[in-house]
Protein backbone atom coordinates (compact mmCIF):
# COMPACT_ATOMS: atom_id res chain seq x y z
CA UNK A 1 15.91 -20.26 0.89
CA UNK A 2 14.69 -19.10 4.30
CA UNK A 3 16.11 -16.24 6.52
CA UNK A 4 15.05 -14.34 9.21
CA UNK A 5 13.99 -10.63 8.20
CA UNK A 6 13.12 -7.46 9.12
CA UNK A 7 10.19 -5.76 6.79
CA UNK A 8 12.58 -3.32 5.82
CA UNK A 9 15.09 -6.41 4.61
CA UNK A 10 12.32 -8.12 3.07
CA UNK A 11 11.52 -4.85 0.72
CA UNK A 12 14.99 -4.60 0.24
CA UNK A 13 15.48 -8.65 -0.82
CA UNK A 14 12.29 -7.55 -3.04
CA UNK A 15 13.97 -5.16 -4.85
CA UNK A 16 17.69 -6.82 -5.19
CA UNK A 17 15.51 -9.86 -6.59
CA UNK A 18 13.48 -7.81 -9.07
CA UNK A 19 16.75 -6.69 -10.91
CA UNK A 20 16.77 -2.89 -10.22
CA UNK A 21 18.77 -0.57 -11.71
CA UNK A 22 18.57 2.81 -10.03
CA UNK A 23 18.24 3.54 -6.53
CA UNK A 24 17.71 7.36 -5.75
CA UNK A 25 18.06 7.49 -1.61
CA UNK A 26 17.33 10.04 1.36
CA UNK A 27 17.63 8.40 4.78
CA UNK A 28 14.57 8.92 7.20
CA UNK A 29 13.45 7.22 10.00
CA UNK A 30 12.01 4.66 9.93
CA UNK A 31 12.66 3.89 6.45
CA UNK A 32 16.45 4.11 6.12
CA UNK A 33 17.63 0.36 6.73
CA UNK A 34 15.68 -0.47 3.81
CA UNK A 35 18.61 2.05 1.38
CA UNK A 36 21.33 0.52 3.78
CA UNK A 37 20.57 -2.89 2.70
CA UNK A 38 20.22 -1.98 -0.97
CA UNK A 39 23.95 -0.30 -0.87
CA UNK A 40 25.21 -3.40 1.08
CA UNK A 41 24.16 -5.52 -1.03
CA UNK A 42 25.80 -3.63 -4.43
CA UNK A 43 28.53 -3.37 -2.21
CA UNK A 44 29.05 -7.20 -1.72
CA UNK A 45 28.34 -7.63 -5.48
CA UNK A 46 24.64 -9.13 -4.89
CA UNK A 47 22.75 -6.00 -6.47
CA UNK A 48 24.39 -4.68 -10.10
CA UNK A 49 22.58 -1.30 -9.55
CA UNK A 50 23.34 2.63 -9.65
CA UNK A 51 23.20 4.17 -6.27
CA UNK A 52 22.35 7.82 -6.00
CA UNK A 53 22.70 9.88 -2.71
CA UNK A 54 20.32 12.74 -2.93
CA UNK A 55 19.92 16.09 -0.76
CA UNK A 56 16.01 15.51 -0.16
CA UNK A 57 13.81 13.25 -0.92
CA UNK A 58 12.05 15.86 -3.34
CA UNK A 59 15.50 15.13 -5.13
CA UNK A 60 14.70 11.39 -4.52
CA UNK A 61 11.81 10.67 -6.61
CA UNK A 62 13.06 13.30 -9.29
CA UNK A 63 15.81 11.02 -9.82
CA UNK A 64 14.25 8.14 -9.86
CA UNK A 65 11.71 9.80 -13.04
CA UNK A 66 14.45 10.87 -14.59
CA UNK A 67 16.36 7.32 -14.79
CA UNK A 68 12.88 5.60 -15.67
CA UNK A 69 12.62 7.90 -18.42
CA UNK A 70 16.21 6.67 -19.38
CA UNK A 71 15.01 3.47 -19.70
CA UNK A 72 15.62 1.50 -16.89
CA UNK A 73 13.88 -0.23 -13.65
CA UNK A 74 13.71 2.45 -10.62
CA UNK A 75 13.36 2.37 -6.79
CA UNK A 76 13.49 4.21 -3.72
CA UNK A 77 12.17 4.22 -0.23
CA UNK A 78 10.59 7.20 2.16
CA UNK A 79 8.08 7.89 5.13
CA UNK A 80 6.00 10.07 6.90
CA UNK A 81 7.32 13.91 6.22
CA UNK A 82 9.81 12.71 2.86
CA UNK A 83 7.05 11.20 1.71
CA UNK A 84 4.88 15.05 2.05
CA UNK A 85 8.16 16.52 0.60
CA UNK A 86 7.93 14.14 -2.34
CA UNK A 87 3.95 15.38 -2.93
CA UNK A 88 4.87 17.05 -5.95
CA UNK A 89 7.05 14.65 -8.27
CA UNK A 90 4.59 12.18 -7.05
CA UNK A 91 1.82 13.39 -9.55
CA UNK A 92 4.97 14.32 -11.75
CA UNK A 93 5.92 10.48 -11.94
CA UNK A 94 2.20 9.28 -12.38
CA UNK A 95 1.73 12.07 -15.36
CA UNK A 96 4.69 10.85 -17.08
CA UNK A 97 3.68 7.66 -16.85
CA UNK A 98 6.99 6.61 -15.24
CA UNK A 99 6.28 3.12 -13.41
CA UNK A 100 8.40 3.97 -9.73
CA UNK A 101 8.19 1.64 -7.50
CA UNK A 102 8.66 3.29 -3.81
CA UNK A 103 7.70 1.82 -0.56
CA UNK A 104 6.78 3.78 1.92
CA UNK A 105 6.75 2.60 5.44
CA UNK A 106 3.98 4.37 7.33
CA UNK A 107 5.17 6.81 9.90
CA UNK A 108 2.88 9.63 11.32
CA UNK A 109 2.54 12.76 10.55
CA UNK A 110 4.31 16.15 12.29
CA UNK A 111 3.77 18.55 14.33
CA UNK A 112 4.25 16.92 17.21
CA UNK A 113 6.98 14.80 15.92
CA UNK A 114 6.63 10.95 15.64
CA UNK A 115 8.31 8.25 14.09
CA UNK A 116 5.99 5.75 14.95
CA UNK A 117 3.57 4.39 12.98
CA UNK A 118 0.28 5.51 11.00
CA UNK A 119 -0.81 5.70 7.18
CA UNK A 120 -1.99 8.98 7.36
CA UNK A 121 1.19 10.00 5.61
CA UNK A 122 0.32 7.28 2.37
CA UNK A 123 -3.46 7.83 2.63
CA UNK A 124 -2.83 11.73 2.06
CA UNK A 125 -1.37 10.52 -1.31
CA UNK A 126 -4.37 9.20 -2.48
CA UNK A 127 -5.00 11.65 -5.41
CA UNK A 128 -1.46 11.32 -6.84
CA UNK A 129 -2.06 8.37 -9.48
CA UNK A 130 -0.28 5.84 -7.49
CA UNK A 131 -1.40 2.38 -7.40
CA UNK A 132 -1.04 1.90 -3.19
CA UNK A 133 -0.55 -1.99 -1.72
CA UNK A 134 -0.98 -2.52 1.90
CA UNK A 135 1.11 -4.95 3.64
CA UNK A 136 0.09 -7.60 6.83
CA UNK A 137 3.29 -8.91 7.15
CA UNK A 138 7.15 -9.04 6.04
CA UNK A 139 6.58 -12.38 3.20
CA UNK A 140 4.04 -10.14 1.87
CA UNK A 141 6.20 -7.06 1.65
CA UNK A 142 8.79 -9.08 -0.57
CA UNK A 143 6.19 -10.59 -2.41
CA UNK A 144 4.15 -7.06 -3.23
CA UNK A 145 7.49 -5.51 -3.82
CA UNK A 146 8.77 -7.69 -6.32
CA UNK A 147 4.94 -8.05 -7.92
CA UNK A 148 4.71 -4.15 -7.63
CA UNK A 149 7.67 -3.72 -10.83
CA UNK A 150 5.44 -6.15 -12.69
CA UNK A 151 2.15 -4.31 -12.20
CA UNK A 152 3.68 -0.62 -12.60
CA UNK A 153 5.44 -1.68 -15.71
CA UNK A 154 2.07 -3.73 -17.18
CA UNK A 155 0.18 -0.65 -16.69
CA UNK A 156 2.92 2.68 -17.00
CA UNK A 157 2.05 3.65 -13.66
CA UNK A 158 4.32 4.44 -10.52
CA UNK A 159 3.12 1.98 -7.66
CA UNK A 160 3.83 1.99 -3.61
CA UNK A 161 4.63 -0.77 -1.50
CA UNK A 162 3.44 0.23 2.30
CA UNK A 163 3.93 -1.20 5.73
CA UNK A 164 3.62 -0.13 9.12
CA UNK A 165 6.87 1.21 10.87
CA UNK A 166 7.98 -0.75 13.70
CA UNK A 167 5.74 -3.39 13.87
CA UNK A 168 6.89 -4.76 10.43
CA UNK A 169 9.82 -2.46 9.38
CA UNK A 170 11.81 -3.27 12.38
CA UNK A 171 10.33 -6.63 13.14
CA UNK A 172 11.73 -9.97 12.32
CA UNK A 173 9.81 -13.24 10.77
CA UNK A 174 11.23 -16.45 8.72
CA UNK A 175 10.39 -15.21 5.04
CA UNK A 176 10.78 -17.62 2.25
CA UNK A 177 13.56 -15.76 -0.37
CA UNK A 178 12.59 -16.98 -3.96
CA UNK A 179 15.26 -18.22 -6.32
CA UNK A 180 16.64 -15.43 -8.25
CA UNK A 181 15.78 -17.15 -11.24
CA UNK A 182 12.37 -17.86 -11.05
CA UNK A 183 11.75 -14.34 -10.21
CA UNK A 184 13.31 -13.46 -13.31
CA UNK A 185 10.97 -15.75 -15.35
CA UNK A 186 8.47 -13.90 -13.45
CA UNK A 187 9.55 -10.32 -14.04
CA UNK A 188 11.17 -9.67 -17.45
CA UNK A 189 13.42 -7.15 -17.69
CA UNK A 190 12.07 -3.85 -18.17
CA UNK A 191 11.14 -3.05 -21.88
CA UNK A 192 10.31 0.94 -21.65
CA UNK A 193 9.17 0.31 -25.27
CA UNK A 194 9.50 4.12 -27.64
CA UNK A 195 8.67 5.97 -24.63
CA UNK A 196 12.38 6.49 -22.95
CA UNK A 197 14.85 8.92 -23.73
CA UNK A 198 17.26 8.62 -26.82
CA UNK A 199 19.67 10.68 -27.52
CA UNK A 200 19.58 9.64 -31.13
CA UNK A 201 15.43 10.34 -31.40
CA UNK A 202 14.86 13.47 -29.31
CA UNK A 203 11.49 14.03 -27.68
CA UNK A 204 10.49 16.30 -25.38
CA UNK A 205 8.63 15.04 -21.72
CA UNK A 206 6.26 16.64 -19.71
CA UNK A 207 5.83 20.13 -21.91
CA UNK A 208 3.46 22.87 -21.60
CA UNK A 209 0.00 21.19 -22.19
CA UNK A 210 -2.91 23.07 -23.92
CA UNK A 211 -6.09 23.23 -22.58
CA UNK A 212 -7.94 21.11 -25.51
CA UNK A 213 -5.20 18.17 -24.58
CA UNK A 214 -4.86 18.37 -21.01
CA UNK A 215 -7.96 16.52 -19.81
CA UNK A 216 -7.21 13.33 -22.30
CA UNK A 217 -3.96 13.01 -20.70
CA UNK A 218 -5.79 12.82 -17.32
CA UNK A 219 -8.57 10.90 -18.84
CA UNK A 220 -5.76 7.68 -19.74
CA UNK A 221 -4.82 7.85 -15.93
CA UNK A 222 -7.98 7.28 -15.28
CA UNK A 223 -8.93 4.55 -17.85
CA UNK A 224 -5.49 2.48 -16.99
CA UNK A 225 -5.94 2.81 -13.18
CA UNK A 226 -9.36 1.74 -14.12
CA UNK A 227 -7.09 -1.72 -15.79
CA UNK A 228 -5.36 -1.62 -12.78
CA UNK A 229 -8.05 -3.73 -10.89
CA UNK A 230 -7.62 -6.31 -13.49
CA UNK A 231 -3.93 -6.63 -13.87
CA UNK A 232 -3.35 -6.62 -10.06
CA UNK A 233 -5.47 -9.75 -10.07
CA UNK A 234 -4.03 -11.28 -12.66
CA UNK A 235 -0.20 -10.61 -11.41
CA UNK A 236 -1.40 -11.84 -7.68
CA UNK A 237 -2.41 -15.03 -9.46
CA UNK A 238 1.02 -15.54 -11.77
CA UNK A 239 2.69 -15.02 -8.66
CA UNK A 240 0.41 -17.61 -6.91
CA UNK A 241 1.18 -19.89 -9.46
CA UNK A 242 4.75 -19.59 -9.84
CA UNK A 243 5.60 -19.04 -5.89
CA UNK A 244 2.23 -20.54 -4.42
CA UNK A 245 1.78 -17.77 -2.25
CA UNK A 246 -1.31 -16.10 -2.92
CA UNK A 247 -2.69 -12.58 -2.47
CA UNK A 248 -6.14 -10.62 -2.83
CA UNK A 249 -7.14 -6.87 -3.34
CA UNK A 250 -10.26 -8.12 -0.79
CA UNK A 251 -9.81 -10.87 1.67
CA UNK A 252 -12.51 -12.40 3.77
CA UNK A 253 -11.63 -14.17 6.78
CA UNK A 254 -14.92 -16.26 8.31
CA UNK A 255 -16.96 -13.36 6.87
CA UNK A 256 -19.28 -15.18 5.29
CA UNK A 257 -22.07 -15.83 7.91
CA UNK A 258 -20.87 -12.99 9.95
CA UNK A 259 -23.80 -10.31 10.92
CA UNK A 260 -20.63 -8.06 11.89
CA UNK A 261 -17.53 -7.70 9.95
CA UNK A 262 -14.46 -5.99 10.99
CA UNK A 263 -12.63 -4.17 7.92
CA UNK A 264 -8.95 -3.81 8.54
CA UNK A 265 -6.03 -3.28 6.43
CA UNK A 266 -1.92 -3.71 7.43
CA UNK A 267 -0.70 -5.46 10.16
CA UNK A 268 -4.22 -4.90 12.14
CA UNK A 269 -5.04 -7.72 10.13
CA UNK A 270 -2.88 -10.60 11.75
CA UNK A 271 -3.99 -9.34 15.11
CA UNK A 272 -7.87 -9.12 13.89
CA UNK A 273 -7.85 -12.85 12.69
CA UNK A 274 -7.10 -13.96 16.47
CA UNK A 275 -9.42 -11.60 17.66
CA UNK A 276 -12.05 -12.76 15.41
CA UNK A 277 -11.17 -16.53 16.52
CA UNK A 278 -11.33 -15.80 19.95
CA UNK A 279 -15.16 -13.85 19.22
CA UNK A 280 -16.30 -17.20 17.47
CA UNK A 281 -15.14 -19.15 20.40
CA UNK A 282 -17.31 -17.05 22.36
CA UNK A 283 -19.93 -17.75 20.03
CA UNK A 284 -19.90 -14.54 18.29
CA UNK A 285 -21.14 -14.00 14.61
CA UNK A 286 -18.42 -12.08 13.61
CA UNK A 287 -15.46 -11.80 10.66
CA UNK A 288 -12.96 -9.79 9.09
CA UNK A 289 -12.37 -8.39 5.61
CA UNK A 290 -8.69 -7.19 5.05
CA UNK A 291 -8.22 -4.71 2.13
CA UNK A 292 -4.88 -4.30 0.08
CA UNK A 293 -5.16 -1.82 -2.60
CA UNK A 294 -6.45 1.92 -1.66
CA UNK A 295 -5.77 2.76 -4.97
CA UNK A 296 -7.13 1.40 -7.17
CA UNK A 297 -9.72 1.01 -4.55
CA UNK A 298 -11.44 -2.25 -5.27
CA UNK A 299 -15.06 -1.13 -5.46
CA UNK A 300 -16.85 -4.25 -6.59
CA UNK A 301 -15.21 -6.94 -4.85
CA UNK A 302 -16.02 -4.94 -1.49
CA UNK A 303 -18.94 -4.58 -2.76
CA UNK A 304 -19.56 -8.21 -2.94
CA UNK A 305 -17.67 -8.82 0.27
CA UNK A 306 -20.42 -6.42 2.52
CA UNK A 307 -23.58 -6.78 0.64
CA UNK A 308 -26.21 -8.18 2.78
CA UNK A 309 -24.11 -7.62 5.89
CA UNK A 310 -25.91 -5.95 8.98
CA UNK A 311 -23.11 -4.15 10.44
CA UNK A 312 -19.33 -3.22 9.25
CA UNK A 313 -16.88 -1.82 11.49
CA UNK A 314 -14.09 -0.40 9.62
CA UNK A 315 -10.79 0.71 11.56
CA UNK A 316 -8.84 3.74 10.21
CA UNK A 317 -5.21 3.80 11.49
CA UNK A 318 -5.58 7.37 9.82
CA UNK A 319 -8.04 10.16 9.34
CA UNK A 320 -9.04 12.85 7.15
CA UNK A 321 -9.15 16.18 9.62
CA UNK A 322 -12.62 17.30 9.56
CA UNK A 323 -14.05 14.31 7.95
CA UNK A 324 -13.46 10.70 8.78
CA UNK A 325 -11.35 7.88 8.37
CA UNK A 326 -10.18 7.06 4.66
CA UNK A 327 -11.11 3.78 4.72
CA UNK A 328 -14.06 4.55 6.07
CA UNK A 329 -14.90 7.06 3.56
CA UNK A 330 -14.46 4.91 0.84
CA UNK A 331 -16.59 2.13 2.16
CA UNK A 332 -19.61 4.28 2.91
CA UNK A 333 -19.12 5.64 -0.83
CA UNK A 334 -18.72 2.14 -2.69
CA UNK A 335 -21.64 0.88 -0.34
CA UNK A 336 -24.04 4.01 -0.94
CA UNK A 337 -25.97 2.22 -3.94
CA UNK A 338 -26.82 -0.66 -2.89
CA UNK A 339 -30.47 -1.51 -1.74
CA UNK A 340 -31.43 -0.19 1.46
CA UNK A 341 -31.82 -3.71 2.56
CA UNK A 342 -28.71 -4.87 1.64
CA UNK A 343 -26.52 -1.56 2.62
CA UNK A 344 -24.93 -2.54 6.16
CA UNK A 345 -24.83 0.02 8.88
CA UNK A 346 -20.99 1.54 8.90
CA UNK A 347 -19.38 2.31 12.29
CA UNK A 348 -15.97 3.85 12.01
CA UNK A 349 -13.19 3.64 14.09
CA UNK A 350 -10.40 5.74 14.42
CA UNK A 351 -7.36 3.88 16.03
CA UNK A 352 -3.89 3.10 16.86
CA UNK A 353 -2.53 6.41 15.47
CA UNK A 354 0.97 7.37 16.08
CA UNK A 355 1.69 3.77 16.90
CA UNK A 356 -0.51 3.01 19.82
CA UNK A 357 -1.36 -0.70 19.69
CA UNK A 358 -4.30 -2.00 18.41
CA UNK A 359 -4.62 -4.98 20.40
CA UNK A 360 -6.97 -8.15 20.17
CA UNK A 361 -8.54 -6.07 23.23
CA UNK A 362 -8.64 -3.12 21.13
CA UNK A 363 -10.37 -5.41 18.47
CA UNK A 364 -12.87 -6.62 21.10
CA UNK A 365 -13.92 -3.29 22.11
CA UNK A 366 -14.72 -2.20 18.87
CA UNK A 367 -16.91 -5.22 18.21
CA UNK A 368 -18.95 -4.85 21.13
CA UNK A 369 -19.49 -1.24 20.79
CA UNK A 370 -20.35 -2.59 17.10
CA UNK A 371 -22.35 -5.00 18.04
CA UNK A 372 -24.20 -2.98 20.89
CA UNK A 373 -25.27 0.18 19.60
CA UNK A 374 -28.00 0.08 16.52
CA UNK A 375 -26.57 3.41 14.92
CA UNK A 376 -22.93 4.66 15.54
CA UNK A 377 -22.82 7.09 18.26
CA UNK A 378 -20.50 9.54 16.01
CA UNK A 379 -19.40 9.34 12.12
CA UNK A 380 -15.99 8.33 13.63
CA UNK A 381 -15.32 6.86 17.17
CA UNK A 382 -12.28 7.52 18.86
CA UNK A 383 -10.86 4.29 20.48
CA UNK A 384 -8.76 4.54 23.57
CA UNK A 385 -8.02 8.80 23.53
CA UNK A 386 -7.93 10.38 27.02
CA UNK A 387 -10.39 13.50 25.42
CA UNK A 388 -8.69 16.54 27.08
């Protein structure tokens, strides 16, 4: 079946499809049509699922542990400052090994207000132990989300579905709704296995740790999100099978005989691959690689993607304050052992924060400033800021 959604719809569809049981909600801009939908939907009989109205979305996420520890499949929704206010249960759910699914449509970050979007608010979340999947566009929102319950649950780990505000949350596209059934075939129903709460076998959750326990507790986060690069994969290609829509962790678009690539991830990606066919029109030998996990962050397939490359422009729609773009940094640090002769030059970009465009113009600029200059001018380069 085909309708016409908005990304926040399509995460919603997602989750209605995937058979969840709890919903824990908080409204915030830009996020809250994606919690209306849910409640219309058990409303009109199409979702069989407990709604629960919270007073914060602190109160959000602690509900949503608590009813995953009960045994059941779990979902909710923030952005921007609820996500911030959520900071704490969010390495609470990942050390309980409760497998949350929450998307999080990117908003930027306060003071000065904004509701527009960035992923500065998601990126800041990258030491919480949640798997992170980047969206282009609203088919792959539904897709991720409903292939998000399958990879948290493989793994025990809480996992985020993100897309940009505006440009996908409140946009509309044709999306392709999969049959109910088949998604079920796809995505069993949650089996929390012994490790759920019983009234008639008590066990305690989340007590005081020692300090000759603690770091082997840590150590398993590690070693699973470690899995995590696997099992992504092999989801993306049962989904691919079953739905023949297919997804990567690392996607090259006419990259491979390209002296410059442009690294994007999010919706910067449908704009880049019209950019990058205009530059090869023009004769340019350029490409794009987009990137959909941040976490885990897939090291060797980038790796693979970039070796050999002379120069890599990577756009940040975030940054680190006093350091550089995320992406960025993580590309310079997966790239740092490689053979001189084979480690590209990286030029980051800092862009299209608080939901300025990032146009095919915007795309242009950046290559030729790429393209141009043999060593960045700056770690990061500020495109399109009137410096005051």
């Amino acid at each position: 079946m085909r309708k016409v959604l908005t990304g926040n719809q399509a995460v919603a569809y997602g989750a209605m499809l995937s058979d969840v049981q709890v919903v824990a909600a908080y409204p915030i801009t830009p996020q809250t049509t994606i919690i209306e939908e849910l409640a219309d939907m058990q409303a009109e009989g199409l979702a069989d699922l407990d709604y629960i109205r919270v007073e914060s979305e602190h109160s959000a996420m602690a509900a949503c542990i608590g009813a995953s520890m009960g045994g059941v499949r779990t979902f909710t929704a923030t952005c921007g400052q609820g996500l911030f206010l959520m900071h704490e249960m969010l390495h609470y759910a990942t050390g309980a090994r409760t497998p949350v699914v929450l998307a999080n449509v990117n908003r930027a970050i306060a003071a000065p207000w904004s509701i527009w979007s960035d992923q500065t608010d998601s990126v800041s979340q990258r030491e919480t132990g949640w798997i992170q999947l980047y969206c282009e566009g609203n088919q792959e929102v539904l897709d991720t989300t409903i292939m998000a319950f399958k990879i948290a649950e493989s793994l025990r780990l809480p996992a985020m579905v993100i897309l940009d505000a505006f440009f996908l949350s409140h946009t509309s596209e044709p999306i392709e709704i999969p049959d109910i059934e088949a998604v079920r075939d796809f995505l069993p129903p949650y089996d929390p296995g012994d490790l759920w709460l019983d009234p008639d076998n008590p066990r305690t959750f989340g007590s005081l740790c020692m300090p000759d326990t603690y770091m082997e507790f840590r150590w398993q986060i590690q070693r699973d999100m470690e899995r995590a690069k696997q099992v992504i994969d092999e989801v993306q290609d049962d989904f691919g099978r079953v739905f023949g829509r297919n997804y990567r962790q690392v996607e090259g678009y006419r990259s491979d005989d390209a002296d410059v690539v442009m690294v994007v991830s999010g919706t910067v990606a449908s704009t880049g691959r019209d950019a990058i066919d205009f530059l090869r029109a023009r004769g340019e030998g350029v490409g794009m690689v987009k990137i959909k996990t941040l976490r885990p962050f897939p090291r060797q397939e980038l790796v693979a993607a970039l070796r050999g490359k002379k120069k890599v422009a990577v756009i940040d729609r975030n940054f680190s304050p006093g350091a550089t773009g995320v992406w960025a940094q993580e590309i310079r640090s997966a790239l740092y052992e490689l053979p001189e002769d084979e480690r590209p030059i990286i030029y980051g970009y800092i862009a299209g924060l608080g939901g300025r465009d990032i146009s095919i113009k915007t795309i242009e600029e950046i290559y030729q400033k790429t393209r141009e200059a043999d060593q960045p001018d700056d770690v990061d380069i500020w495109i399109g800021v009137n410096y005051v």
